[in-house]
Every structure is written in structure tokens, then in C-alpha cells.
PDB file of N, CA and C in Angstrom:
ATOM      1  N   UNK A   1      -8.670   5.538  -2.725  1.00  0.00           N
ATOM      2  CA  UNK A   1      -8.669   5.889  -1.328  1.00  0.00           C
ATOM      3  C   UNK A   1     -10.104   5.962  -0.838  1.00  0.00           C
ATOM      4  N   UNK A   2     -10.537   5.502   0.353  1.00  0.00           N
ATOM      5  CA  UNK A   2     -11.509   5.376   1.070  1.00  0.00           C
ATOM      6  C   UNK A   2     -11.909   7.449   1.531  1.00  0.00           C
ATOM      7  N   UNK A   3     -13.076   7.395   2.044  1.00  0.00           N
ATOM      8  CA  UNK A   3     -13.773   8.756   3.025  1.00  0.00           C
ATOM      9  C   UNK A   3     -12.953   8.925   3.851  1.00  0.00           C
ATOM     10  N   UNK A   4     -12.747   7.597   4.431  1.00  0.00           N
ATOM     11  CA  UNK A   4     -12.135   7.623   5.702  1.00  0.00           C
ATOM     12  C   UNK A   4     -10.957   8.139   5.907  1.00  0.00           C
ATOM     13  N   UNK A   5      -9.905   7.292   4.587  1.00  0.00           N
ATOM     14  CA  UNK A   5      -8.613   7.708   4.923  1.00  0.00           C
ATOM     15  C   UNK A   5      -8.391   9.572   4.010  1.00  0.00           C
ATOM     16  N   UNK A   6      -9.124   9.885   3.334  1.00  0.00           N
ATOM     17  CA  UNK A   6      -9.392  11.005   3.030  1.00  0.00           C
ATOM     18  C   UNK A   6      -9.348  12.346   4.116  1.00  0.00           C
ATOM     19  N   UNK A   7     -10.467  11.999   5.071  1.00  0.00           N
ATOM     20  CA  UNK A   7     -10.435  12.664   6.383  1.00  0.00           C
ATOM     21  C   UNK A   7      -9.296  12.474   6.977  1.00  0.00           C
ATOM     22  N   UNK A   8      -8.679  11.513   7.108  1.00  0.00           N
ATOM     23  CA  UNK A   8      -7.076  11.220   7.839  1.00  0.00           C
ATOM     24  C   UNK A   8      -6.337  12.133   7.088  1.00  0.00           C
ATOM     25  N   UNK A   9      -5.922  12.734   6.417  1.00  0.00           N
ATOM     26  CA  UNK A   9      -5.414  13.240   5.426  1.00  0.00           C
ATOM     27  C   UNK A   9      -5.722  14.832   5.705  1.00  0.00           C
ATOM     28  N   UNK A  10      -7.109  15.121   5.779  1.00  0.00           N
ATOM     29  CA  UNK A  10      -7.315  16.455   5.886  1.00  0.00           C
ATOM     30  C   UNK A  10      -7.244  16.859   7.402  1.00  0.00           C
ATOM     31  N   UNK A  11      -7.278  15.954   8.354  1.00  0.00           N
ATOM     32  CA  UNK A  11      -7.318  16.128   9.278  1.00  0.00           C
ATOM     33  C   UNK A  11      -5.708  16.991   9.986  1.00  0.00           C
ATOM     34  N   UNK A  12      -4.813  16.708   8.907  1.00  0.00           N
ATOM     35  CA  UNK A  12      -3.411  16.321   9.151  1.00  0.00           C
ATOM     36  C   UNK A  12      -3.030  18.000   8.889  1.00  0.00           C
ATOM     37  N   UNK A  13      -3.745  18.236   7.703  1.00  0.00           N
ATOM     38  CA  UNK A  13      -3.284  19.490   7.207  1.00  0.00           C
ATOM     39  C   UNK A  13      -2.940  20.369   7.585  1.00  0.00           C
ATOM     40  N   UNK A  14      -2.009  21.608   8.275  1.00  0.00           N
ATOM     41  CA  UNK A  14      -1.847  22.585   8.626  1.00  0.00           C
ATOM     42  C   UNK A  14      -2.880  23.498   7.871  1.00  0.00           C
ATOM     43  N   UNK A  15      -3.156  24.394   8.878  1.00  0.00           N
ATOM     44  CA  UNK A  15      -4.520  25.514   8.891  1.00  0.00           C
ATOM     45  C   UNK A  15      -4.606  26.247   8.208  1.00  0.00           C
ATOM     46  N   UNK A  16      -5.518  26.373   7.404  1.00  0.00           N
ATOM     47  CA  UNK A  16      -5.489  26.971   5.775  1.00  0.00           C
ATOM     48  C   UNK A  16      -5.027  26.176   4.558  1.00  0.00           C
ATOM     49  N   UNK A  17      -4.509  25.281   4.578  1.00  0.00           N
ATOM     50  CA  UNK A  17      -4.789  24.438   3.369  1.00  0.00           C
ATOM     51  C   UNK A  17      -5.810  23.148   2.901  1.00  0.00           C
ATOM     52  N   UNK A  18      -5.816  23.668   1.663  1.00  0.00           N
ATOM     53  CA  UNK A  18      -6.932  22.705   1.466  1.00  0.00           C
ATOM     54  C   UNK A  18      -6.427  21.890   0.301  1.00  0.00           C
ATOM     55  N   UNK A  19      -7.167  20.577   0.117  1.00  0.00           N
ATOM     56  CA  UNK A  19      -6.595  19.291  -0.645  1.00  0.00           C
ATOM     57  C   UNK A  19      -7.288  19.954  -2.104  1.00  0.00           C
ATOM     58  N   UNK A  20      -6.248  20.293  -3.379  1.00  0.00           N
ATOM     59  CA  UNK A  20      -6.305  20.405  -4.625  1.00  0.00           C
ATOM     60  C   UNK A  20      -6.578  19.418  -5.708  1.00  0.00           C
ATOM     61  N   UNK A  21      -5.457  18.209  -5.568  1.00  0.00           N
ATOM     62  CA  UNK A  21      -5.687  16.834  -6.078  1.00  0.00           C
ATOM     63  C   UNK A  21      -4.822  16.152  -5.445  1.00  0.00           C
ATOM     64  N   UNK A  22      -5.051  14.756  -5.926  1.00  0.00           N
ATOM     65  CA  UNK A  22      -5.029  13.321  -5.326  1.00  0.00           C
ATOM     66  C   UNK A  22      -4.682  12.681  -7.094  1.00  0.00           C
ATOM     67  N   UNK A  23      -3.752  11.454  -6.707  1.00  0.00           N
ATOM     68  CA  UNK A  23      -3.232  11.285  -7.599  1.00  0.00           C
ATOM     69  C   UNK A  23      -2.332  10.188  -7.485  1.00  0.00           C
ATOM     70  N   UNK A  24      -2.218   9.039  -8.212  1.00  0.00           N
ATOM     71  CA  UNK A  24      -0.604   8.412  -8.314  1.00  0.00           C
ATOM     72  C   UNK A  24       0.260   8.402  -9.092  1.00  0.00           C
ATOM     73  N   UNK A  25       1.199   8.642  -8.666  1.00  0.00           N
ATOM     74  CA  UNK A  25       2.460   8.569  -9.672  1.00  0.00           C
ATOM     75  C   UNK A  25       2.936   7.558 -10.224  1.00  0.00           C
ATOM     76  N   UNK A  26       3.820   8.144 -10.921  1.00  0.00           N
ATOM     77  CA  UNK A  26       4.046   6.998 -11.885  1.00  0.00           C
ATOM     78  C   UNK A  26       5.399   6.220 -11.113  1.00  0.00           C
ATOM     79  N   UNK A  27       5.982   7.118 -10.426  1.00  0.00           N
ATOM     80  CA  UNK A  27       6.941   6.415  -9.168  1.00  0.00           C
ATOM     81  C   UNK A  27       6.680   5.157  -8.005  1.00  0.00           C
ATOM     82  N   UNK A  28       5.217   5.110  -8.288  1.00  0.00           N
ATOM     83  CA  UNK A  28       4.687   4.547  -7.284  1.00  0.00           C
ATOM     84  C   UNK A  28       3.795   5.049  -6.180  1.00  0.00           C
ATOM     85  N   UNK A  29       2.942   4.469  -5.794  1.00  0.00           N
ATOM     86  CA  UNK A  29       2.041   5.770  -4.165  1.00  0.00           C
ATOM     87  C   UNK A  29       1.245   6.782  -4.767  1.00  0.00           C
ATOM     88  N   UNK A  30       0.853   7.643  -3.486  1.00  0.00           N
ATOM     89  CA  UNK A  30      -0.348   8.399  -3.929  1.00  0.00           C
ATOM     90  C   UNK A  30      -0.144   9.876  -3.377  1.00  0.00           C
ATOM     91  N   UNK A  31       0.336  10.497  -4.107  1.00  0.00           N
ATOM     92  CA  UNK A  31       0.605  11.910  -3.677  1.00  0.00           C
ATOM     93  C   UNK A  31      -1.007  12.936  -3.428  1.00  0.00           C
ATOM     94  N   UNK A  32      -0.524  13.865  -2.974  1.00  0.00           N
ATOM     95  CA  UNK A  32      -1.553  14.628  -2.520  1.00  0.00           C
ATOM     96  C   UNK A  32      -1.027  16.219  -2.604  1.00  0.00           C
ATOM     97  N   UNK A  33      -1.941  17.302  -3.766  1.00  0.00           N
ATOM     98  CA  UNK A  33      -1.211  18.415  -3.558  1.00  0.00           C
ATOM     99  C   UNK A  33      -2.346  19.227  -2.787  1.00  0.00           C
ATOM    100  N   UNK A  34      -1.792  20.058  -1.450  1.00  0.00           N
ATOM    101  CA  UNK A  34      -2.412  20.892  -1.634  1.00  0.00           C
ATOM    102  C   UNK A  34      -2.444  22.482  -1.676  1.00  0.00           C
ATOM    103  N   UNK A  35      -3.323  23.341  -1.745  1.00  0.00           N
ATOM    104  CA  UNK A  35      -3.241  24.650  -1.484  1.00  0.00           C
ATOM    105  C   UNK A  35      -2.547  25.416   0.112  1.00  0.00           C
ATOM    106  N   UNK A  36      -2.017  26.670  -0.213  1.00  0.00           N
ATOM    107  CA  UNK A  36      -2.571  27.061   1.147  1.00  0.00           C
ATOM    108  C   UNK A  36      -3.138  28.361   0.816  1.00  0.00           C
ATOM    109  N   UNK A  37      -3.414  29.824   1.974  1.00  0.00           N
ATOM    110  CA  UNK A  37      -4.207  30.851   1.658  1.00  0.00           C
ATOM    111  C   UNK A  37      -3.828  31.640   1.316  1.00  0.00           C
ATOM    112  N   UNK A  38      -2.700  31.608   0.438  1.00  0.00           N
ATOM    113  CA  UNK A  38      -1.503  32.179  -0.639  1.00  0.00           C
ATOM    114  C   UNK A  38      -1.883  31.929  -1.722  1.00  0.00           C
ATOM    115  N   UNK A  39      -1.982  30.560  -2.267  1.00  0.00           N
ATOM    116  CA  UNK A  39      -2.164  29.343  -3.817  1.00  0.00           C
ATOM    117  C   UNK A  39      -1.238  28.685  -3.599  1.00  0.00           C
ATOM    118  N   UNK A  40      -0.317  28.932  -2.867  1.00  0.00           N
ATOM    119  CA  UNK A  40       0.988  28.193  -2.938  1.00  0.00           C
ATOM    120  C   UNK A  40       0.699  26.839  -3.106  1.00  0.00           C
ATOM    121  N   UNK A  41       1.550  26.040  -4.100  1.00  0.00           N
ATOM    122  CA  UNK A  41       1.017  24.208  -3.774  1.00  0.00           C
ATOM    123  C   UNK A  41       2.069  23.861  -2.441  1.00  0.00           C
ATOM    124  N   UNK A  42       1.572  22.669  -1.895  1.00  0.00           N
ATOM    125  CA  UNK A  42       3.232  21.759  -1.020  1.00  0.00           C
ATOM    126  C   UNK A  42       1.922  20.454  -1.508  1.00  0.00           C
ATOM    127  N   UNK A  43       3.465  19.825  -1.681  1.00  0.00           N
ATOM    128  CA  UNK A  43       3.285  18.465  -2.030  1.00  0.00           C
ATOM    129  C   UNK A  43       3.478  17.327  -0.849  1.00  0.00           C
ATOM    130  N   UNK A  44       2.618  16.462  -1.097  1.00  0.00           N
ATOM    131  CA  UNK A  44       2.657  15.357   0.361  1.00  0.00           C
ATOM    132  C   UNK A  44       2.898  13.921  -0.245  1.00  0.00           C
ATOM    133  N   UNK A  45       3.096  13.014   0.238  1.00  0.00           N
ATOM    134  CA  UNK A  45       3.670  11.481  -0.005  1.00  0.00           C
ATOM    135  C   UNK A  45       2.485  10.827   0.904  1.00  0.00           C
ATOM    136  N   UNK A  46       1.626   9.653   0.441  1.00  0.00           N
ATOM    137  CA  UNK A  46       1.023   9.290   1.207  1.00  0.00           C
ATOM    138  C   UNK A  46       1.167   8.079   1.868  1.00  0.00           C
ATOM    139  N   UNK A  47       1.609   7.963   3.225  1.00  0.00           N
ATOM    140  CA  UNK A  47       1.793   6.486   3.842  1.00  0.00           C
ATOM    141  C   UNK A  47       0.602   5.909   4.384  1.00  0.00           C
ATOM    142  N   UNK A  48       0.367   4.809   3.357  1.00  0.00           N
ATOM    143  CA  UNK A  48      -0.364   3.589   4.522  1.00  0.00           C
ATOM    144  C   UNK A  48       0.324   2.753   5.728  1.00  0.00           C
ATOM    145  N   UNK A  49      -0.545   2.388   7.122  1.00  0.00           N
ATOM    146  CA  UNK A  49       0.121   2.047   7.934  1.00  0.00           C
ATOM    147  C   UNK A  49      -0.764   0.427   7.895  1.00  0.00           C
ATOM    148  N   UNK A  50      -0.678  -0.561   8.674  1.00  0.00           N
ATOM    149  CA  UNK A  50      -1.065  -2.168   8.117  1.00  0.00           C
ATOM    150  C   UNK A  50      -2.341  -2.260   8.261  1.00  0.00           C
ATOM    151  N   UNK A  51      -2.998  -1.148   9.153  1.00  0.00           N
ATOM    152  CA  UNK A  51      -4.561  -0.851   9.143  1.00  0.00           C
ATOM    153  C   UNK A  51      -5.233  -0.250   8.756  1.00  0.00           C
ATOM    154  N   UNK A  52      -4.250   0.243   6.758  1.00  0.00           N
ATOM    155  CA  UNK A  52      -4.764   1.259   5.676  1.00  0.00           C
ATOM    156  C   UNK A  52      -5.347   2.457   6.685  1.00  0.00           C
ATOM    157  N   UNK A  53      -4.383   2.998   7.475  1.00  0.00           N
ATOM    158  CA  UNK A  53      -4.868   4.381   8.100  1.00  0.00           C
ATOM    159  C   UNK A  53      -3.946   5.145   6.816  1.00  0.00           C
ATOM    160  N   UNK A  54      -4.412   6.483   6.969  1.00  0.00           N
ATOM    161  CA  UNK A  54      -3.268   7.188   5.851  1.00  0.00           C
ATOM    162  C   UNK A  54      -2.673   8.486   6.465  1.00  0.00           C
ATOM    163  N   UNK A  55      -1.042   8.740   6.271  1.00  0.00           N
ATOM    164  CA  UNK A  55      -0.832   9.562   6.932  1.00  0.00           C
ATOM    165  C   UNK A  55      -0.174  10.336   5.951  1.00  0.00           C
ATOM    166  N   UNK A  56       0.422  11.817   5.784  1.00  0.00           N
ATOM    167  CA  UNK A  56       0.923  12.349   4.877  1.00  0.00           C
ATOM    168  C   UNK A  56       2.401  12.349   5.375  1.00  0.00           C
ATOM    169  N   UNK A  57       3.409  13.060   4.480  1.00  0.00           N
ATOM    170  CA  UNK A  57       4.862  13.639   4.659  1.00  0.00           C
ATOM    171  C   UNK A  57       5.100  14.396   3.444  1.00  0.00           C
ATOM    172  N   UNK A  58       5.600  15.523   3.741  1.00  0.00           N
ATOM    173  CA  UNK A  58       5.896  16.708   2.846  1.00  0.00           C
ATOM    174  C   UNK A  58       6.755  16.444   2.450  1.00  0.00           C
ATOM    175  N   UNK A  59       6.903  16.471   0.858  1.00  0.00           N
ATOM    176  CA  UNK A  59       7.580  15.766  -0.298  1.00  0.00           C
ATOM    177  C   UNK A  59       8.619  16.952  -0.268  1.00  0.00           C
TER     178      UNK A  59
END
């Protein structure tokens, strides 16, 4: 993953969480876990769109 689409990603996040790891599965794609100001993890699914923008969805 690019800076760019990185920032797309954090940009997305609801307030107080922060990105833990980055990762692909073995399912395919590139998940993303992160924190919030609990520890709690939530897990995200990462979509590319045809202009490699990246957007998340809560797994």
C-alpha cells in the first residue's frame, strides 16, 4: 500500500482509533486492524476503487 492510500484509510477512521496492523490474508485483500481508546480491536476489509483510492468496511 502506498502513503497515500494509507492516509485514505486513516482518514476514514472513527475518532479515537488508531491503525494497529496492516496485513493480507490468506483469503485474499488487505485487512486492517485497528485500536480504539478502550484496546478494543474492529477489523476492516480493504477496497480498492479503479483509481487504487482505498476505502475501508468493517469486517
Amino acid at each position: 500500500m502506498t502513503e497515500k492510500q494509507i492516509k485514505q484509510i486513516k482518514s476514514q477512521l472513527p475518532q479515537g482509533e488508531r491503525i494497529d496492523r496492516m496485513y493480507t490474508a490468506f483469503e485474499g485483500g488487505i485487512r486492517v486492524i485497528t485500536k480504539d481508546a478502550n484496546g478494543r480491536e474492529v477489523r476492516y476489509n480493504v477496497i480498492f476503487d479503479a483509481d487504487d483510492n482505498a476505502s475501508i468496511k468493517k469486517f
